[in-house]
N, C-alpha and C. Protein backbone atom coordinates (compact mmCIF):
# COMPACT_ATOMS: atom_id res chain seq x y z
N UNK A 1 11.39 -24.24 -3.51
CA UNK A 1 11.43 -23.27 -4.58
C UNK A 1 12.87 -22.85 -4.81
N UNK A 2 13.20 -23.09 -5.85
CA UNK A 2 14.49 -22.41 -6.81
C UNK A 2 14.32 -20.99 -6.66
N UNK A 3 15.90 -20.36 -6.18
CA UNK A 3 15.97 -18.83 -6.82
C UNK A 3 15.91 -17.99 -7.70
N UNK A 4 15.63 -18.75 -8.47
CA UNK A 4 15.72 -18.49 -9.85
C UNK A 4 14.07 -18.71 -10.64
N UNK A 5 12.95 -18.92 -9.82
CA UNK A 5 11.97 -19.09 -10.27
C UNK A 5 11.32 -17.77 -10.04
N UNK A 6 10.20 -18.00 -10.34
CA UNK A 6 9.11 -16.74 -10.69
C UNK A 6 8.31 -17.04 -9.48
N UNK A 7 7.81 -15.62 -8.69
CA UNK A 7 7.29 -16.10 -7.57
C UNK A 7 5.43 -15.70 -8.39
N UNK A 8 4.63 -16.92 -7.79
CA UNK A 8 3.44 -17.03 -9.10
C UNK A 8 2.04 -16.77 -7.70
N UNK A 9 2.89 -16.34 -6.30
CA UNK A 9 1.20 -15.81 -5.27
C UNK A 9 2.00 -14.76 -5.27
N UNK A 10 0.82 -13.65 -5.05
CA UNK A 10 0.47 -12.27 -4.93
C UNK A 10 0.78 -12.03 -3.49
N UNK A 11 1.49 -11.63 -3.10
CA UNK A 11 1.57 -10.66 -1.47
C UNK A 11 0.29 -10.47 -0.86
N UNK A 12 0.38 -10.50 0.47
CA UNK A 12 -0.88 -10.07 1.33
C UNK A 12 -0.77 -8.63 1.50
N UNK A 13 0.27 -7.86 1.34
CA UNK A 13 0.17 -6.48 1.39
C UNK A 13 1.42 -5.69 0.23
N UNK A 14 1.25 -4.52 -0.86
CA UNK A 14 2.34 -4.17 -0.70
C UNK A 14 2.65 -2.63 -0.41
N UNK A 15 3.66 -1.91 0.00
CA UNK A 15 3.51 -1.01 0.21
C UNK A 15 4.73 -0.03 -0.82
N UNK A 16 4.07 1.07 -1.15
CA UNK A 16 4.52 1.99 -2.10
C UNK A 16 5.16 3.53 -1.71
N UNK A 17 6.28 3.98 -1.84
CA UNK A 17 6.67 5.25 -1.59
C UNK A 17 6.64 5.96 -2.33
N UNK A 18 5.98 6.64 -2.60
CA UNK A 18 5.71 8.12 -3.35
C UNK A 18 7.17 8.89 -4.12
N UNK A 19 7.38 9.12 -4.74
CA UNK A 19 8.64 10.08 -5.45
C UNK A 19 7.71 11.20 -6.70
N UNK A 20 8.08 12.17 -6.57
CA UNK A 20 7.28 13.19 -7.93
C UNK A 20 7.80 12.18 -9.10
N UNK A 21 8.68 11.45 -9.58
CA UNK A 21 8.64 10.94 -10.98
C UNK A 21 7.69 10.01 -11.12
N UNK A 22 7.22 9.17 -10.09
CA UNK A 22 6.70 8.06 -9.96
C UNK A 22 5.45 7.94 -10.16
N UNK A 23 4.73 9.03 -9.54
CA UNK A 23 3.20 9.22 -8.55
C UNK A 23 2.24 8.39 -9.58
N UNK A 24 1.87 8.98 -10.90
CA UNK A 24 1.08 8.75 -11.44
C UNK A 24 1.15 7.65 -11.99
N UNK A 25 2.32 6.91 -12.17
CA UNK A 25 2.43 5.00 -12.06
C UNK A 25 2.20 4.69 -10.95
N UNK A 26 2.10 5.07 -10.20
CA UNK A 26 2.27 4.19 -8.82
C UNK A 26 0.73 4.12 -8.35
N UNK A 27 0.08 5.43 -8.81
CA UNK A 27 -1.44 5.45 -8.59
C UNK A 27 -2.30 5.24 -9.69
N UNK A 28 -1.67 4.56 -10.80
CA UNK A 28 -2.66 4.35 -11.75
C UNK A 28 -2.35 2.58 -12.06
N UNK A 29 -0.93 2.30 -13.12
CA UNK A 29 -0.81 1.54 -13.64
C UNK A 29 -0.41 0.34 -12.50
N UNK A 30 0.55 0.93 -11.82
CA UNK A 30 0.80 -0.23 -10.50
C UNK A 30 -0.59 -0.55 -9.51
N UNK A 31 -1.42 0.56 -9.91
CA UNK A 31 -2.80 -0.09 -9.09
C UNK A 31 -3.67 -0.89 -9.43
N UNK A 32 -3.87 -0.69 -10.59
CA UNK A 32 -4.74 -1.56 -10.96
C UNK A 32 -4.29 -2.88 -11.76
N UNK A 33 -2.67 -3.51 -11.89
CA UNK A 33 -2.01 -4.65 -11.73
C UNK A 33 -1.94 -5.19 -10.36
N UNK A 34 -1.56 -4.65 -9.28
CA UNK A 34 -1.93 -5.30 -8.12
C UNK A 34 -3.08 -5.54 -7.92
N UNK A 35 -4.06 -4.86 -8.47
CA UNK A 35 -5.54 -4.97 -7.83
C UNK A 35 -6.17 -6.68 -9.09
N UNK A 36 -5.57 -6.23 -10.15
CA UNK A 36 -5.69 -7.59 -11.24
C UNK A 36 -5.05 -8.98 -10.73
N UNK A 37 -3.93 -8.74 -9.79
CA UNK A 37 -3.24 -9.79 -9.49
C UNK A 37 -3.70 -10.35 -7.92
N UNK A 38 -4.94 -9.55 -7.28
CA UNK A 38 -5.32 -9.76 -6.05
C UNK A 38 -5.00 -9.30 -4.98
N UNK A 39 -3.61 -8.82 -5.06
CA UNK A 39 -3.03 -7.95 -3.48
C UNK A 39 -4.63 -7.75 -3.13
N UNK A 40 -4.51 -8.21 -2.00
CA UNK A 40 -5.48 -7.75 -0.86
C UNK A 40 -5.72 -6.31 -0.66
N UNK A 41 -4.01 -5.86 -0.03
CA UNK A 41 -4.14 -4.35 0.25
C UNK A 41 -3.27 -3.53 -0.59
N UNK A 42 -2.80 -2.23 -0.64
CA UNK A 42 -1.95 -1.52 -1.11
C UNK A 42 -1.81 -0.50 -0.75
N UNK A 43 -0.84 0.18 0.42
CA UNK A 43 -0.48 1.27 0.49
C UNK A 43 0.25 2.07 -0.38
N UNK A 44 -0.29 3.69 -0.05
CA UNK A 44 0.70 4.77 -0.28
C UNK A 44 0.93 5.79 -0.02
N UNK A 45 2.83 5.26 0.82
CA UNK A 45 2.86 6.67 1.87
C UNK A 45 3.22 7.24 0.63
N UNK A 46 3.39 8.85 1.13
CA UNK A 46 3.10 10.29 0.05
C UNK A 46 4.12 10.73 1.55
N UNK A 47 5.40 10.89 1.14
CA UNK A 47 6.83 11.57 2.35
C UNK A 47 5.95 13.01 2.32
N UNK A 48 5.90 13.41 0.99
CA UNK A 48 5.60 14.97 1.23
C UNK A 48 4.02 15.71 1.48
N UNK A 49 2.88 14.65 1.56
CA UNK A 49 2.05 15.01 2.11
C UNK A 49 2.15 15.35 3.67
N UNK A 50 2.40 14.32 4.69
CA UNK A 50 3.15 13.56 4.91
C UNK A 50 1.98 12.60 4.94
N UNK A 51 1.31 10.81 4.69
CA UNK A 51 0.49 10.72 4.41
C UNK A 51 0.39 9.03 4.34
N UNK A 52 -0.49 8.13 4.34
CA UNK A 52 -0.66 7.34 4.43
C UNK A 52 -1.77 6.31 3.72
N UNK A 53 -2.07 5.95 2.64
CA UNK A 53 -3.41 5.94 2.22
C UNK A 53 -3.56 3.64 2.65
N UNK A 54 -4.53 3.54 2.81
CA UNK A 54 -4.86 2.00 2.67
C UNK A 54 -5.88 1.87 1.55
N UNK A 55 -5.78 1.25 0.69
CA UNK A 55 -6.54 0.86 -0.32
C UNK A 55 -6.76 -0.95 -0.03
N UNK A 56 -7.91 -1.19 -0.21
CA UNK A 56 -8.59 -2.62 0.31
C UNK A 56 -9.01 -2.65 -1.09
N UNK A 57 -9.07 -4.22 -1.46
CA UNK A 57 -9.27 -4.72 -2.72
C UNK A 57 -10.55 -4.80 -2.60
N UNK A 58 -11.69 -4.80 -3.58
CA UNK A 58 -12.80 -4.56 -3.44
C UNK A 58 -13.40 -5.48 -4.69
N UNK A 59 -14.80 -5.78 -5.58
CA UNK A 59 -14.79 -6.53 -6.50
C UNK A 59 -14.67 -5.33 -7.84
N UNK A 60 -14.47 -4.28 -7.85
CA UNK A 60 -14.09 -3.44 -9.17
C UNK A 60 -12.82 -2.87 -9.06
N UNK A 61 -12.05 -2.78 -8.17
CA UNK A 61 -10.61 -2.26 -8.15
C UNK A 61 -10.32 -2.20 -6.06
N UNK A 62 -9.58 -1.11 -6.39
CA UNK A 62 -9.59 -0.68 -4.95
C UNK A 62 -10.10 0.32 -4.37
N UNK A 63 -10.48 0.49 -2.88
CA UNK A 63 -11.43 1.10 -2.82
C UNK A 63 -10.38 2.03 -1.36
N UNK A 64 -10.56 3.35 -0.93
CA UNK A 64 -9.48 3.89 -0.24
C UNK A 64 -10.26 3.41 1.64
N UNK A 65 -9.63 2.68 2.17
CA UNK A 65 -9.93 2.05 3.16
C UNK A 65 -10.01 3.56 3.84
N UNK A 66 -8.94 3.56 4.68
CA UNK A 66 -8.49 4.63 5.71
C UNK A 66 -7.36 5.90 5.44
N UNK A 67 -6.96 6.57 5.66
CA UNK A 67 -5.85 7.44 5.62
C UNK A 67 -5.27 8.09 6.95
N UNK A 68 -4.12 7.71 6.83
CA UNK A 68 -3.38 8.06 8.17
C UNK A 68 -2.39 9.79 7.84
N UNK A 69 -2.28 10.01 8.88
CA UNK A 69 -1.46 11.98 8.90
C UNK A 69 -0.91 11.59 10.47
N UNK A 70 -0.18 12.96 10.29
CA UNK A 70 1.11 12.64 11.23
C UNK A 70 -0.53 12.44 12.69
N UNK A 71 0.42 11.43 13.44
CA UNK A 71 -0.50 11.67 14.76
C UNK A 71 -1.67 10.36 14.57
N UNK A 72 -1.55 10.14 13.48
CA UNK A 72 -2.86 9.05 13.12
C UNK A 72 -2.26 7.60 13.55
N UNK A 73 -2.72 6.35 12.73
CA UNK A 73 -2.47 5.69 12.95
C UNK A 73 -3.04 4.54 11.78
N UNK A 74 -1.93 3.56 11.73
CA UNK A 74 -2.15 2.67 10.26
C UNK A 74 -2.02 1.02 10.62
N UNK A 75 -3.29 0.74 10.20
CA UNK A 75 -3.93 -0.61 10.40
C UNK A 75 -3.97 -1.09 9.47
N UNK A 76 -3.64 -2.51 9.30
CA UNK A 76 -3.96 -3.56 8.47
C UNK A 76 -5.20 -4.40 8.39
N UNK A 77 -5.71 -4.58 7.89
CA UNK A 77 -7.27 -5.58 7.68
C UNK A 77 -6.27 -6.89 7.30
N UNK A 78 -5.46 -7.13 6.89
CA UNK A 78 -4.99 -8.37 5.98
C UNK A 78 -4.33 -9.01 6.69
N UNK A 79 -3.47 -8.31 7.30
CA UNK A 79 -2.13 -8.53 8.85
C UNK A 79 -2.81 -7.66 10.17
N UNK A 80 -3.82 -8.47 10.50
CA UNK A 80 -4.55 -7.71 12.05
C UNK A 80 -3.42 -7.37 13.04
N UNK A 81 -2.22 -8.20 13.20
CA UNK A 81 -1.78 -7.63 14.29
C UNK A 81 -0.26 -6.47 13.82
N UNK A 82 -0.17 -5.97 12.60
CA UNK A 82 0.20 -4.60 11.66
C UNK A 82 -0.58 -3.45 12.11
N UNK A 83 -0.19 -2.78 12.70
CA UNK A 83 -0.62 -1.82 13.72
C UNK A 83 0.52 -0.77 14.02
N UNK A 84 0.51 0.71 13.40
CA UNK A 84 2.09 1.35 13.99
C UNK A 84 1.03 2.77 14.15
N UNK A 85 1.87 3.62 14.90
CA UNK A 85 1.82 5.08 14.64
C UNK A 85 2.21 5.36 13.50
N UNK A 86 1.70 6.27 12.81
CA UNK A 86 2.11 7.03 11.81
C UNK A 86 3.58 7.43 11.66
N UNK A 87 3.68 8.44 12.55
CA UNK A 87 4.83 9.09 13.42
C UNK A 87 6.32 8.17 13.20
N UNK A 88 6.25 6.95 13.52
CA UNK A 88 6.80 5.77 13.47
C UNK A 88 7.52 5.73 12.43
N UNK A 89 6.83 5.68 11.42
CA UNK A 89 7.42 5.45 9.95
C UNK A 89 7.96 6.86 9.30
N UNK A 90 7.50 7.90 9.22
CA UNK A 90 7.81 8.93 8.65
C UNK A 90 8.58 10.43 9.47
N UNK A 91 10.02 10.56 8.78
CA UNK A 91 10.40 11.46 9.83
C UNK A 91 9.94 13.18 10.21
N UNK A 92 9.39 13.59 10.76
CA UNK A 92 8.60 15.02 10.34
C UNK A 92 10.21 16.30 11.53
């Protein structure tokens, strides 16, 4: 593959950071294009909840798998061995 090409498979996961300008693209229009284009999964940490959501592709959109908070913990269905503390990723 050329650098310069278009990459034409969908990610096995992607993950999304929350910003107040963003939110409501990120949870509407970017969801349901990933979910059109197959991503499997789609996170979204939320810094200021502090927060973690897994959304699993489902046959009508996505459906909210699990949700992780400080102390929790965030699993992958897509990448089984994707496995962290919460804590890990987000600084409190």
């Amino acid at each position: 593959m050329k650098l310069d090409e278009p990459i034409r498979d969908a990610p096995d996961l992607v993950v999304e950071v929350l910003s107040p300008s963003t939110e409501s693209t990120d949870r509407g229009r970017k969801l349901q294009t990933f979910a059109r284009f197959g991503v499997p999964e789609y996170w979204i940490v939320d810094p200021r909840a502090p927060s973690v959501e897994v959304h699993r592709l489902a046959t009508t959109g996505y459906d909210l798998h699990s949700k992780a908070i400080l102390g929790g913990t965030v699993t992958s269905a897509t990448l089984p061995d994707l496995t962290f503390q919460f804590d890990d990723i987000l600084p409190h």
